[in-house]
C-alpha atoms as a PDB file:
ATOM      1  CA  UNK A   1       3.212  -6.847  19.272  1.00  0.00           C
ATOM      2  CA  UNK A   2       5.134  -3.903  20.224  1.00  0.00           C
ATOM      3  CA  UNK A   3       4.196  -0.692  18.366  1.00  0.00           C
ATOM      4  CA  UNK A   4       6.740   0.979  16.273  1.00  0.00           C
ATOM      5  CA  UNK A   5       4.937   3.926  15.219  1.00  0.00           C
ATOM      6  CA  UNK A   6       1.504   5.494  16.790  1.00  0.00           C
ATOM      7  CA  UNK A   7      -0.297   8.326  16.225  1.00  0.00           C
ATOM      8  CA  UNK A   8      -3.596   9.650  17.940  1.00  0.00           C
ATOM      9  CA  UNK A   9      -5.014  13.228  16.667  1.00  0.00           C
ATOM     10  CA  UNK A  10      -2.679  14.316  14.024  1.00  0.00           C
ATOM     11  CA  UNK A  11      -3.642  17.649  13.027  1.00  0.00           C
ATOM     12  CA  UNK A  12      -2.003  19.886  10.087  1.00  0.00           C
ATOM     13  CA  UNK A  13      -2.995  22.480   8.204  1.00  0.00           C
ATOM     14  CA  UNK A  14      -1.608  24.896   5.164  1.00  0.00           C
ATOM     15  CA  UNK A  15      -3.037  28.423   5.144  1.00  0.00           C
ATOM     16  CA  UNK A  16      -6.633  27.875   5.638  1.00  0.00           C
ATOM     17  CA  UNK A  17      -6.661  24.040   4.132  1.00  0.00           C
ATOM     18  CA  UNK A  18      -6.805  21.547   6.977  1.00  0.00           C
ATOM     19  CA  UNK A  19      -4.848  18.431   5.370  1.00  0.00           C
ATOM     20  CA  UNK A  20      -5.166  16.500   8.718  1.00  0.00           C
ATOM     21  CA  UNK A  21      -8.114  16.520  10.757  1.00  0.00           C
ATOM     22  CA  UNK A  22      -7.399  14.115  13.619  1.00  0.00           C
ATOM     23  CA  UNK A  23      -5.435  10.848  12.508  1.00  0.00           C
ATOM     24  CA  UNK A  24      -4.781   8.015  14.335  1.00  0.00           C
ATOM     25  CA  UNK A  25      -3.156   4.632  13.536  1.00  0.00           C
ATOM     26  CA  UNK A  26      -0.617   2.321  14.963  1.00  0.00           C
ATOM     27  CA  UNK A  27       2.259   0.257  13.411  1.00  0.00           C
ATOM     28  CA  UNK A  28       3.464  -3.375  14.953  1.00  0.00           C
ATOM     29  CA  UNK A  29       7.206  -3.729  14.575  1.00  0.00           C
ATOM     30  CA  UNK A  30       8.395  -5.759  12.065  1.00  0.00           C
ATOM     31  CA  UNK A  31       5.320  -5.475  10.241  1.00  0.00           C
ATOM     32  CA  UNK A  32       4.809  -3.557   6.803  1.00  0.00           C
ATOM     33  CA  UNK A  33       1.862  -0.772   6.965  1.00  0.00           C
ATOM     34  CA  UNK A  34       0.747   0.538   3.653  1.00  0.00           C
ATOM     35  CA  UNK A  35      -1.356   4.416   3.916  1.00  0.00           C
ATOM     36  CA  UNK A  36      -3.319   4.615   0.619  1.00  0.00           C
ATOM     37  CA  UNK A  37      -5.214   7.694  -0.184  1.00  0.00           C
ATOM     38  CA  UNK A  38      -5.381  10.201  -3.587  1.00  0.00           C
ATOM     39  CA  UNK A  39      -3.073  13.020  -4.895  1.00  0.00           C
ATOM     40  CA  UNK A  40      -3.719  15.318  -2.201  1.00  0.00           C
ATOM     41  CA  UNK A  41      -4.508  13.262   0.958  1.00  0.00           C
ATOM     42  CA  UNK A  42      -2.009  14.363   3.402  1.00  0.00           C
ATOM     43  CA  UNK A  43       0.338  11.093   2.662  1.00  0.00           C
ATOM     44  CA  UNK A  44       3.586  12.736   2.671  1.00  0.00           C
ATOM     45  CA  UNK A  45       2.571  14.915   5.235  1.00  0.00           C
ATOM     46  CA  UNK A  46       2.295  12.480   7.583  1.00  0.00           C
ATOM     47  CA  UNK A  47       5.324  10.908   6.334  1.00  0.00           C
ATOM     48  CA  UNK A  48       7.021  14.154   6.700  1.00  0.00           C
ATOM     49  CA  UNK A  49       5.352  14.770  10.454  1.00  0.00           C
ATOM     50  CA  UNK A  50       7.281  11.287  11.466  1.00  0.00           C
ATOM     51  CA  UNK A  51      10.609  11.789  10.140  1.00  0.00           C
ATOM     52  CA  UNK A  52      10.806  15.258  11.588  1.00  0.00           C
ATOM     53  CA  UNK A  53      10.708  16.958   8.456  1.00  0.00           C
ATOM     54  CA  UNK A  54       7.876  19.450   9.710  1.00  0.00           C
ATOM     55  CA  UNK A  55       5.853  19.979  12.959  1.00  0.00           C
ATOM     56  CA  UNK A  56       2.260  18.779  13.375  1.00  0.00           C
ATOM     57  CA  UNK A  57      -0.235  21.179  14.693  1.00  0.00           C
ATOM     58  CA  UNK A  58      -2.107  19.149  17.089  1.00  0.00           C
ATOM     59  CA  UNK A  59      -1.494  15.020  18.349  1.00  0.00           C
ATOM     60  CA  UNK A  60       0.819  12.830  19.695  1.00  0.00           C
ATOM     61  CA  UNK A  61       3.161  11.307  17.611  1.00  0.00           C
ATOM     62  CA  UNK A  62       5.331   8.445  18.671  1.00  0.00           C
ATOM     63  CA  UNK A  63       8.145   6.493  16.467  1.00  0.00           C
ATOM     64  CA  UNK A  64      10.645   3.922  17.498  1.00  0.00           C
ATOM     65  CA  UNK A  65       9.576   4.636  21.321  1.00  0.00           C
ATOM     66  CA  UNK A  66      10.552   8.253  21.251  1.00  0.00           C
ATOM     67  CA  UNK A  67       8.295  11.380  21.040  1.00  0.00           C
ATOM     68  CA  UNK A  68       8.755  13.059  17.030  1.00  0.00           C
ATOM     69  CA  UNK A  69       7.708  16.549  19.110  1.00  0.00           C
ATOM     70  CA  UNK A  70       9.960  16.170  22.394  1.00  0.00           C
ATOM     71  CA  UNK A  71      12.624  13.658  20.991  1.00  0.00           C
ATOM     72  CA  UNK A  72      13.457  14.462  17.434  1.00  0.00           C
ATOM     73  CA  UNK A  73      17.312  13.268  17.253  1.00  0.00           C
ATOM     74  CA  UNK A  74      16.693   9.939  18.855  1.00  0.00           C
ATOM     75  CA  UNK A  75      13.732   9.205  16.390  1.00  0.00           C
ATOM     76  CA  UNK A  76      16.558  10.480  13.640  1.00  0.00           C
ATOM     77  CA  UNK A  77      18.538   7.719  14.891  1.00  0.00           C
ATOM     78  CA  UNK A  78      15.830   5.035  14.291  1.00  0.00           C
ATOM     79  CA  UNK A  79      14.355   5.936  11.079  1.00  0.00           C
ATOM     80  CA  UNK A  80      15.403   6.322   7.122  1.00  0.00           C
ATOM     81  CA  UNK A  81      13.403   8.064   4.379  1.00  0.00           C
ATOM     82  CA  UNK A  82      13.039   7.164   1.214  1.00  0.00           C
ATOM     83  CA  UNK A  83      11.568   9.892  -0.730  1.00  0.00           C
ATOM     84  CA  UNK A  84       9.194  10.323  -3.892  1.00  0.00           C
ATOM     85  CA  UNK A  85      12.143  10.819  -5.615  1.00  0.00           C
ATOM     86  CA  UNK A  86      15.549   9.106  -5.628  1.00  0.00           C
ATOM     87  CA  UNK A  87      17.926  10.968  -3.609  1.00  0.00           C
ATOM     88  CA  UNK A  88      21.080  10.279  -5.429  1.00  0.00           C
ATOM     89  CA  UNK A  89      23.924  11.937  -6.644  1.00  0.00           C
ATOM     90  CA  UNK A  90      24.247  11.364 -10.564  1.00  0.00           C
ATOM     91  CA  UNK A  91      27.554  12.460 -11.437  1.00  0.00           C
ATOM     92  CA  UNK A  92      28.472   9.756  -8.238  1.00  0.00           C
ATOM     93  CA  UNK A  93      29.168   6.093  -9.024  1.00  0.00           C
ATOM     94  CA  UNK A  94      26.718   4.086  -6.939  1.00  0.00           C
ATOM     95  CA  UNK A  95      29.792   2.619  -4.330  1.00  0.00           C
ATOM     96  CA  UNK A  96      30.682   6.075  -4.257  1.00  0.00           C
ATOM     97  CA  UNK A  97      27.667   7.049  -2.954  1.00  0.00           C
ATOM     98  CA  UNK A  98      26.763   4.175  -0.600  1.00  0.00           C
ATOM     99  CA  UNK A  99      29.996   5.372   1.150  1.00  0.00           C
ATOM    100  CA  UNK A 100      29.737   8.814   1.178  1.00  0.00           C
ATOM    101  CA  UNK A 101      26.254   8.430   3.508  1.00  0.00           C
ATOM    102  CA  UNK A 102      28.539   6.041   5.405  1.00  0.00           C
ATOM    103  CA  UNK A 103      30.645   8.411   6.208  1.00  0.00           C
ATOM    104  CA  UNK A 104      28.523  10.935   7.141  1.00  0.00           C
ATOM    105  CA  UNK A 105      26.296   8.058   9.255  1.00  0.00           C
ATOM    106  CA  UNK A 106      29.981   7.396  11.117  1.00  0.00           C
ATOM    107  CA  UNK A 107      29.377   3.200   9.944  1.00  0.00           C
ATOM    108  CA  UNK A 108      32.569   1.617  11.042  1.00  0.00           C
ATOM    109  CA  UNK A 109      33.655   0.268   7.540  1.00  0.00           C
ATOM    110  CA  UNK A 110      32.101   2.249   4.893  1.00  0.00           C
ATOM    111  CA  UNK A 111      33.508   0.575   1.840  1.00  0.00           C
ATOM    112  CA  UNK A 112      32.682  -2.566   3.231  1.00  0.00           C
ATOM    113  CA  UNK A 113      29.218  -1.223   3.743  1.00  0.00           C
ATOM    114  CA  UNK A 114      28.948  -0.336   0.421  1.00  0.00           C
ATOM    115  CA  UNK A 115      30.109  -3.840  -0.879  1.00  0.00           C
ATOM    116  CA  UNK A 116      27.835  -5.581   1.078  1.00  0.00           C
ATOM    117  CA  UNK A 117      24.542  -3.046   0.038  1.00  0.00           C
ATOM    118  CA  UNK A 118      25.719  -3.467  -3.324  1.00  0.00           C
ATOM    119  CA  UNK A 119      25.374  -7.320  -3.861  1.00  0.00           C
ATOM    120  CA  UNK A 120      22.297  -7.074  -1.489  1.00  0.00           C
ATOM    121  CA  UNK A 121      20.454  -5.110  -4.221  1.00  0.00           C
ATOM    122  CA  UNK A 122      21.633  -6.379  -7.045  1.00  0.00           C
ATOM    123  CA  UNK A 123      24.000  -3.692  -8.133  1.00  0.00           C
ATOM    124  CA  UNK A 124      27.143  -5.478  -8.052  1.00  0.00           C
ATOM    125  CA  UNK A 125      28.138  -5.349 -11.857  1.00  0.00           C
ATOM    126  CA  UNK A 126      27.154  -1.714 -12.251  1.00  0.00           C
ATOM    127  CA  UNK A 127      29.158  -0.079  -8.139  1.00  0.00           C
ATOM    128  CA  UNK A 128      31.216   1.677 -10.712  1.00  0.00           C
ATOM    129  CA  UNK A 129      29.064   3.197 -12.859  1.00  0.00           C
ATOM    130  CA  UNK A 130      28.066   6.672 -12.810  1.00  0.00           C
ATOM    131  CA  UNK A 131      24.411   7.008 -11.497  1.00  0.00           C
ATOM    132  CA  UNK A 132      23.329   9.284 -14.269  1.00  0.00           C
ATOM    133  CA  UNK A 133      23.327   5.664 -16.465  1.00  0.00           C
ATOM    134  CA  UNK A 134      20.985   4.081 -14.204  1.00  0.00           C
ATOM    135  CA  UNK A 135      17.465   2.900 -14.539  1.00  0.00           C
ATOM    136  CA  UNK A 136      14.729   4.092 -12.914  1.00  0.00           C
ATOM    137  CA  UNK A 137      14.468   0.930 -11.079  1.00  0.00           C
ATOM    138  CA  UNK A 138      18.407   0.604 -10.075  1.00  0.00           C
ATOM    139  CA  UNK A 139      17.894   4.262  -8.758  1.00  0.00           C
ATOM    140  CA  UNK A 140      15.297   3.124  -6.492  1.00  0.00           C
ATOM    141  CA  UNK A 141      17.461   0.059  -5.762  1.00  0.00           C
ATOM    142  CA  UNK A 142      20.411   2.506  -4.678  1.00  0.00           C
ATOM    143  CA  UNK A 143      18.480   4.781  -2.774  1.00  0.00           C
ATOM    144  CA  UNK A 144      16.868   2.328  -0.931  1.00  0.00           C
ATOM    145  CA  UNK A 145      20.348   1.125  -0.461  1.00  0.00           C
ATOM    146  CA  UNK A 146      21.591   3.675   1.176  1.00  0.00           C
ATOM    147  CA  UNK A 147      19.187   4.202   3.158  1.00  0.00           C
ATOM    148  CA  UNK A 148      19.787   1.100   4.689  1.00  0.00           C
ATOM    149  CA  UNK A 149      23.133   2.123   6.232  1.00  0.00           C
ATOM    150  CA  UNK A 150      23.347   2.021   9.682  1.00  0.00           C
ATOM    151  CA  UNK A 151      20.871  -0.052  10.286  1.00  0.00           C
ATOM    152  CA  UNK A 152      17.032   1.926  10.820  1.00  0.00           C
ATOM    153  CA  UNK A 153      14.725  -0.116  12.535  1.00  0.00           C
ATOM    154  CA  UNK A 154      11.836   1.827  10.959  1.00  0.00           C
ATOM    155  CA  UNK A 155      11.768   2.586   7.027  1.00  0.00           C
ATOM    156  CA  UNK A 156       9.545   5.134   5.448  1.00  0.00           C
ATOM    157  CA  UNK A 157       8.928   4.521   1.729  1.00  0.00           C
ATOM    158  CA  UNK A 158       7.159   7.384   0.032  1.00  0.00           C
ATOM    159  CA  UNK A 159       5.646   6.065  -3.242  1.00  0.00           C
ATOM    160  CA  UNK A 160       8.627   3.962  -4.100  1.00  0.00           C
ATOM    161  CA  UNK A 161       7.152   2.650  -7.015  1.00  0.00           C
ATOM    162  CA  UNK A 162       6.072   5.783  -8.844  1.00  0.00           C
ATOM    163  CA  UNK A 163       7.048   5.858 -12.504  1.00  0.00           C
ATOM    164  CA  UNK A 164       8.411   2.169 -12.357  1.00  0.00           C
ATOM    165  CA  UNK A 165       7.714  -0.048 -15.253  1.00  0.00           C
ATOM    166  CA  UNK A 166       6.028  -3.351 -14.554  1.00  0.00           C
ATOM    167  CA  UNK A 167       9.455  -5.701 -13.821  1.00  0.00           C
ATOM    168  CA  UNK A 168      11.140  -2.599 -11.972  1.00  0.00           C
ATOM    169  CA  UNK A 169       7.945  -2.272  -9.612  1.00  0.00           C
ATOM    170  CA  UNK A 170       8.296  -6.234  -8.757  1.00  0.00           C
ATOM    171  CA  UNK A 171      11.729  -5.898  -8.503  1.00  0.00           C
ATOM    172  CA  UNK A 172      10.882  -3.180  -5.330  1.00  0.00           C
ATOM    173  CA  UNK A 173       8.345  -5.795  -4.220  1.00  0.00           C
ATOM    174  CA  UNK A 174      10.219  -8.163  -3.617  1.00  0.00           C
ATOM    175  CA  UNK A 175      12.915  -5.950  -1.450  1.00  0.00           C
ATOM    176  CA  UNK A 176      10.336  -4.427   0.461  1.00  0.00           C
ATOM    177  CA  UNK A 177       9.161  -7.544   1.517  1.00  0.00           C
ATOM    178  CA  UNK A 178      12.853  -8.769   2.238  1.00  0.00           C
ATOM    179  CA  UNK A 179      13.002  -5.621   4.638  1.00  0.00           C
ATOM    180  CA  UNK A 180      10.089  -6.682   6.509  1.00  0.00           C
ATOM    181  CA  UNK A 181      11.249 -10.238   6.450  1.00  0.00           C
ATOM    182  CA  UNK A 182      14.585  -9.342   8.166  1.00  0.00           C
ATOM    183  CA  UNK A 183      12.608  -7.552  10.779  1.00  0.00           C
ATOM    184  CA  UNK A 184      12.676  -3.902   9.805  1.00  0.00           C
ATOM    185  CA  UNK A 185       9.502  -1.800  10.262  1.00  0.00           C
ATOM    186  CA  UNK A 186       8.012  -0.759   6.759  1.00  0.00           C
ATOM    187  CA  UNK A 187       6.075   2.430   6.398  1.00  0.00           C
ATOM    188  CA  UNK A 188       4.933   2.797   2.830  1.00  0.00           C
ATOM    189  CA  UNK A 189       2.689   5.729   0.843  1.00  0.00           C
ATOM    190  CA  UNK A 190       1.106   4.149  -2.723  1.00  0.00           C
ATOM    191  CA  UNK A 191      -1.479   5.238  -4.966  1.00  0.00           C
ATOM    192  CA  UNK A 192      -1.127   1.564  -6.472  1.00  0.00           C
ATOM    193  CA  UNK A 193      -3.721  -0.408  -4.701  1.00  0.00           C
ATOM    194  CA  UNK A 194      -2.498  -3.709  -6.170  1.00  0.00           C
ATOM    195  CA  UNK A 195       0.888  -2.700  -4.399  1.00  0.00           C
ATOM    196  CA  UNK A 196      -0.631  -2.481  -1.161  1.00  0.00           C
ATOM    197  CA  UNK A 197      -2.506  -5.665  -1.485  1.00  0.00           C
ATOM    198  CA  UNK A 198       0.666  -7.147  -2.586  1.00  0.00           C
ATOM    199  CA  UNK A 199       3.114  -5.980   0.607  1.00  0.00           C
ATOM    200  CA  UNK A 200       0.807  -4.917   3.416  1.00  0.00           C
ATOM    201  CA  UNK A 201       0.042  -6.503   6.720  1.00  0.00           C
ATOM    202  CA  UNK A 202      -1.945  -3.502   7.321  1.00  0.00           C
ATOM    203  CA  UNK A 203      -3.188  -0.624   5.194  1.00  0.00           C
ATOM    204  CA  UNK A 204      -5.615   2.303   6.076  1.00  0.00           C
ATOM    205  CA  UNK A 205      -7.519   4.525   4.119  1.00  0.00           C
ATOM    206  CA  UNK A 206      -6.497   8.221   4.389  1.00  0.00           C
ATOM    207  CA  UNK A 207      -9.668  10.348   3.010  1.00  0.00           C
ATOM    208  CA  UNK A 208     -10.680  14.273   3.413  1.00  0.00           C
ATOM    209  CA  UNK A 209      -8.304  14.266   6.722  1.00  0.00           C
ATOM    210  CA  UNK A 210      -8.805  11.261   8.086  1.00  0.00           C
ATOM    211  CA  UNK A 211      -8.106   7.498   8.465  1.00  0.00           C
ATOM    212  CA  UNK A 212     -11.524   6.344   7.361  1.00  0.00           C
ATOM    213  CA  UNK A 213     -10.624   2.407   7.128  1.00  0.00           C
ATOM    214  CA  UNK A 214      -8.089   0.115   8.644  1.00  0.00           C
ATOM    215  CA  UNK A 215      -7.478  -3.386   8.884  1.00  0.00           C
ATOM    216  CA  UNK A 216      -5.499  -5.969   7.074  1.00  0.00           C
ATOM    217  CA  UNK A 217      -5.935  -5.961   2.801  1.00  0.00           C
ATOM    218  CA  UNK A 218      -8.676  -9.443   3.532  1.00  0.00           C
ATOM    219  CA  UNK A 219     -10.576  -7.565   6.470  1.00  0.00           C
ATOM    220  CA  UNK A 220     -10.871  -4.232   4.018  1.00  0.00           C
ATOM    221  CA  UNK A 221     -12.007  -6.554   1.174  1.00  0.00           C
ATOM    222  CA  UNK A 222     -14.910  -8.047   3.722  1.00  0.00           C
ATOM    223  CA  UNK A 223     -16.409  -4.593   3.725  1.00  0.00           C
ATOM    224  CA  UNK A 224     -17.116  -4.974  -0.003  1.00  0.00           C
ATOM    225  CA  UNK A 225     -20.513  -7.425  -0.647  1.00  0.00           C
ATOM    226  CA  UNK A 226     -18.315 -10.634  -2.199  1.00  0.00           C
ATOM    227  CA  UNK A 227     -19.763 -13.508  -3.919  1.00  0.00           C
ATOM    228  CA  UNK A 228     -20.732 -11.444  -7.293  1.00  0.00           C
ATOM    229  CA  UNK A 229     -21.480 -14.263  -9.800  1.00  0.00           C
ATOM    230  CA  UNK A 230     -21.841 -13.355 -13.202  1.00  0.00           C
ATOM    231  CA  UNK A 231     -24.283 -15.886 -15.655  1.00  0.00           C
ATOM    232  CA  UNK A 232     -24.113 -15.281 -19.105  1.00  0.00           C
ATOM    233  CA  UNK A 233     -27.023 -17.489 -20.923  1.00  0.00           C
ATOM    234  CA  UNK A 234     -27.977 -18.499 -24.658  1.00  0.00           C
ATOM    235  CA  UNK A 235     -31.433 -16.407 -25.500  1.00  0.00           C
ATOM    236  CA  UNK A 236     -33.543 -13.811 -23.498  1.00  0.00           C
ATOM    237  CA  UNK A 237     -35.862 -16.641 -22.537  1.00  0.00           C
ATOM    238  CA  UNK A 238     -33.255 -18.326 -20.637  1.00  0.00           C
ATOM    239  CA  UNK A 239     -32.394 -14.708 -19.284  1.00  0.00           C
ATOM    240  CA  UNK A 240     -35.794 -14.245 -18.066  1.00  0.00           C
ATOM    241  CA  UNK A 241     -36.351 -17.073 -16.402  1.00  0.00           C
ATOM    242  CA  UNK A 242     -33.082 -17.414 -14.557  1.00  0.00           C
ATOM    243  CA  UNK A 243     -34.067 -14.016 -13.611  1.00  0.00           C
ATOM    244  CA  UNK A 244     -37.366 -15.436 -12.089  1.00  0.00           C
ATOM    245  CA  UNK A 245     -35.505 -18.123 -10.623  1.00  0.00           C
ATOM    246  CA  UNK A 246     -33.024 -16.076  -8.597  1.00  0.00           C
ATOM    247  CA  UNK A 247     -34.076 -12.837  -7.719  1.00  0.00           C
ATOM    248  CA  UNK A 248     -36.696 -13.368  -4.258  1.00  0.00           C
ATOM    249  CA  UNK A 249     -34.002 -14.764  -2.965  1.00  0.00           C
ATOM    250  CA  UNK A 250     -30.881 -12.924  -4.395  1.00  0.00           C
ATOM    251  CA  UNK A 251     -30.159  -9.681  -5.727  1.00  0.00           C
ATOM    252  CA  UNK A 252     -29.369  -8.871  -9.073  1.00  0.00           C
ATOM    253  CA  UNK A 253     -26.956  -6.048  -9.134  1.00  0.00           C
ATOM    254  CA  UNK A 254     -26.784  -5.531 -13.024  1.00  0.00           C
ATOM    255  CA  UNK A 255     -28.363  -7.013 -16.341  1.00  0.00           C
ATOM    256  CA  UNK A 256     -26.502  -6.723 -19.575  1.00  0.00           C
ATOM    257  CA  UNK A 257     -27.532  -8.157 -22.609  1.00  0.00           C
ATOM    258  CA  UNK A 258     -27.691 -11.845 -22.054  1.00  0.00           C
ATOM    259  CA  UNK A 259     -25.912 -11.531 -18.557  1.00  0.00           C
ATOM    260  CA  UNK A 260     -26.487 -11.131 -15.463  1.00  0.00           C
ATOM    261  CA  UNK A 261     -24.662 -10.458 -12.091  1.00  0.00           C
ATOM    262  CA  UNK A 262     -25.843 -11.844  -8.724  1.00  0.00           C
ATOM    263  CA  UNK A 263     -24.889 -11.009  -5.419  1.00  0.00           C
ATOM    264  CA  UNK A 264     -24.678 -13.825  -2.474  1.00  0.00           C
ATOM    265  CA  UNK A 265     -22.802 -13.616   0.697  1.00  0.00           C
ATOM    266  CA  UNK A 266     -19.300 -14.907  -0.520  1.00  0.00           C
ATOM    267  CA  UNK A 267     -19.973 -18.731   0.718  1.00  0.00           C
ATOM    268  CA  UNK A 268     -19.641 -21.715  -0.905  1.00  0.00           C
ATOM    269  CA  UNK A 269     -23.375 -22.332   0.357  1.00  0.00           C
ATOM    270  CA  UNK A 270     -24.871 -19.971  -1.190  1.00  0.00           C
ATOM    271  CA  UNK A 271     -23.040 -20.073  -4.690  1.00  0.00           C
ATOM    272  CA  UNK A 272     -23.472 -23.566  -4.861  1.00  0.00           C
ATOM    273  CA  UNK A 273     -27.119 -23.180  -4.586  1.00  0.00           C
ATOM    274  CA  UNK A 274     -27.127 -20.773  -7.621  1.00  0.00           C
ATOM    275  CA  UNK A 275     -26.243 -23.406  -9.672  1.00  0.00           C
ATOM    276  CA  UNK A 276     -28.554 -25.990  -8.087  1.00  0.00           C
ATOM    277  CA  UNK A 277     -31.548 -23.646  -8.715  1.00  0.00           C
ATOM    278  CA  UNK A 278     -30.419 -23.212 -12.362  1.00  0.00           C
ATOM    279  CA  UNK A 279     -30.554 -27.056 -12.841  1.00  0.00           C
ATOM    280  CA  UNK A 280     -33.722 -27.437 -11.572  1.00  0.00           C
ATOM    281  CA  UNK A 281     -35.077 -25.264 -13.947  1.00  0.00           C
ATOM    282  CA  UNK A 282     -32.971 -26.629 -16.761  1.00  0.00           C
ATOM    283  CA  UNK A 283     -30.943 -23.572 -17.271  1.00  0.00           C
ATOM    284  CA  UNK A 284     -27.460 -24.108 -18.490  1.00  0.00           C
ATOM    285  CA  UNK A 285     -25.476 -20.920 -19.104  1.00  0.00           C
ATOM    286  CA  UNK A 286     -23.155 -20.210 -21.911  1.00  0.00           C
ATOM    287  CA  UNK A 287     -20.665 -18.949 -19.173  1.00  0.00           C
ATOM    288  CA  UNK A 288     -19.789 -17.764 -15.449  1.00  0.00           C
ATOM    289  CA  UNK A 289     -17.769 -16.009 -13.755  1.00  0.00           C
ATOM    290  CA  UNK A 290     -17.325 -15.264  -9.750  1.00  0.00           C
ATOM    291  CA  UNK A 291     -16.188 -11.356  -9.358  1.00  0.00           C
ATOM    292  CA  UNK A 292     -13.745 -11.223  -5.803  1.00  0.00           C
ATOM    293  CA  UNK A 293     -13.723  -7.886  -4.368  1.00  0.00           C
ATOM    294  CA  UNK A 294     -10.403  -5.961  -4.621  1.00  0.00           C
ATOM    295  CA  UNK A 295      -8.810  -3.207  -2.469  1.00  0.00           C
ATOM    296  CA  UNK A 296      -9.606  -0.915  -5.649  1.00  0.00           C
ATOM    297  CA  UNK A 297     -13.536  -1.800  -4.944  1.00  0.00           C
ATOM    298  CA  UNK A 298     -12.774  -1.047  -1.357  1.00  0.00           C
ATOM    299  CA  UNK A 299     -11.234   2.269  -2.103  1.00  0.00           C
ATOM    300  CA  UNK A 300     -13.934   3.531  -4.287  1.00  0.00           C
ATOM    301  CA  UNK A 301     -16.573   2.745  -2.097  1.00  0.00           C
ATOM    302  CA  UNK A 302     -15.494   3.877   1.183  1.00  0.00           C
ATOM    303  CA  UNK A 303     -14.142   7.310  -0.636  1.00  0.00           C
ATOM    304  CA  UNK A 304     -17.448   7.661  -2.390  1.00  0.00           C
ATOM    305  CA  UNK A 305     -19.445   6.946   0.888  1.00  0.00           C
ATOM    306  CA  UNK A 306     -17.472   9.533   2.294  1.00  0.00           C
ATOM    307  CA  UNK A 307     -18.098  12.051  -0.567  1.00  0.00           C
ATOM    308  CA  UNK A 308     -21.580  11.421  -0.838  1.00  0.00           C
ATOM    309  CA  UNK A 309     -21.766  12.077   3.172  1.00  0.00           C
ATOM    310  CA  UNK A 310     -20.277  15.526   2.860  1.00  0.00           C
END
């Protein structure tokens, strides 16, 4: 698939702290790409290189087919940002801001613009409201709303989640996924790795400069040992010899009280023969449980690895 957004050795630094160290990454069209990293990363600053907002130091940058360095305007033309925060105006109603940006984005019926953005999102009963009575989730909504007008092929979402509650966060889901779905390019900052395992096609790991993992959420998860099954058995006896049982041919990763937790490669095959080795020796545990890696274990441990390294 064409690429909608590539980089290749994005460099930026503040003062004397180097933020970016040499990033690369591509984005397919139509495809949402999720950059997860801490407080600190260089997130927005990448999302801020893209949109034009500020001028990388060193790299190539390339969105919607145009140059960010050479071409700025036509990659203006492409894009929309939706920032950390919602960029509304509260003493506004919410129609009367979806047509003020269509004005200024020269749409050919604003009003009808904002009629149509309106239902889209929900915000129907409430286009003639003041915005200062809004939610934190219809904010989002409404910014995301209008920054929809005239038509970007290429959003950038930067944390559009943060500070959501719970129903307000799926609420977001679910229109970033409609975005994608309707064939816009989605370019999304979290700190919320459930989010990204949620919405992403692709997400990669932004660590101490760098991209330092990329790959779709079930590739990332592969780099994590899976098949962790947990045993949980009646006496110590039981414990002991289970232990026996298992560990020349498995290891045990932790022992806690009257559990244990065994690692296998992830297959059916080998889990399955757990259990078989368990009856033969007459062991029946009290409980199990198999632990599936998550993008949170993924995080951890590449960020760690990289810690550790430096």
């Amino acid at each position: 698939m064409e690429a909608a957004i590539s980089v290749s050795g994005l460099k930026k630094s503040y003062k004397e702290n180097a933020v970016l160290t040499g990033v690369d990454f591509s984005v397919e069209s139509g495809t949402i790409f999720a950059l997860l990293g801490s407080n600190g990363a260089g997130k927005t600053t990448i999302i801020n290189i893209l949109t034009t907002l500020i001028e990388s130091d060193a790299g190539n940058s390339m969105v919607g087919g145009f140059d960010v360095a050479k071409s700025p305007n036509e990659v203006r033309h492409h894009i929309s940002l939706t920032g950390q925060f919602a960029a509304v105006d509260d003493i506004l109603t919410a129609r009367e801001n979806l047509v003020l940006i269509g004005d200024l984005r020269h749409v050919s019926n604003p009003a009808q613009t904002a009629v149509d953005l309106l239902k889209k999102f929900g915000l129907s009963d409430a286009a003639d409201r003041r915005v200062t009575t809004f939610s934190g989730g219809m904010r989002r909504r409404l910014d995301i709303a209008m920054s929809l007008i005239g038509n970007p092929s290429i959003i950038f979402l930067d944390e559009p989640t943060n500070g959501l509650d719970p129903e307000a966060r799926n609420d977001m889901w679910q229109t970033v996924r409609a975005l994608a779905k309707n064939g816009t390019t989605v370019f999304l900052t979290t700190q919320y790795l459930e989010e990204a395992d949620e919405l992403a096609d692709t997400v990669a790991v932004l660590h101490q400069g760098n991209i330092i993992a990329k790959g779709t959420p079930e590739e990332l998860k592969k780099l994590i040992p899976g098949g962790l099954v947990k045993f949980t058995f009646r006496n110590e006896n039981q414990l002991e010899t289970a232990i026996n049982v298992l560990e020349n041919d498995y290891k045990i990763t932790e022992r806690n009280a009257l559990t244990i937790t065994v690692a296998t490669g992830g297959n059916t095959t080998q889990i399955a023969d757990l259990f078989i080795r368990l009856r033969d020796a007459k062991l029946d545990p009290t409980d199990f449980s198999q632990q599936i890696p998550t993008l949170d274990d993924v995080f951890f441990k590449l960020t760690s690895k990289k810690d550790e390294a430096k």
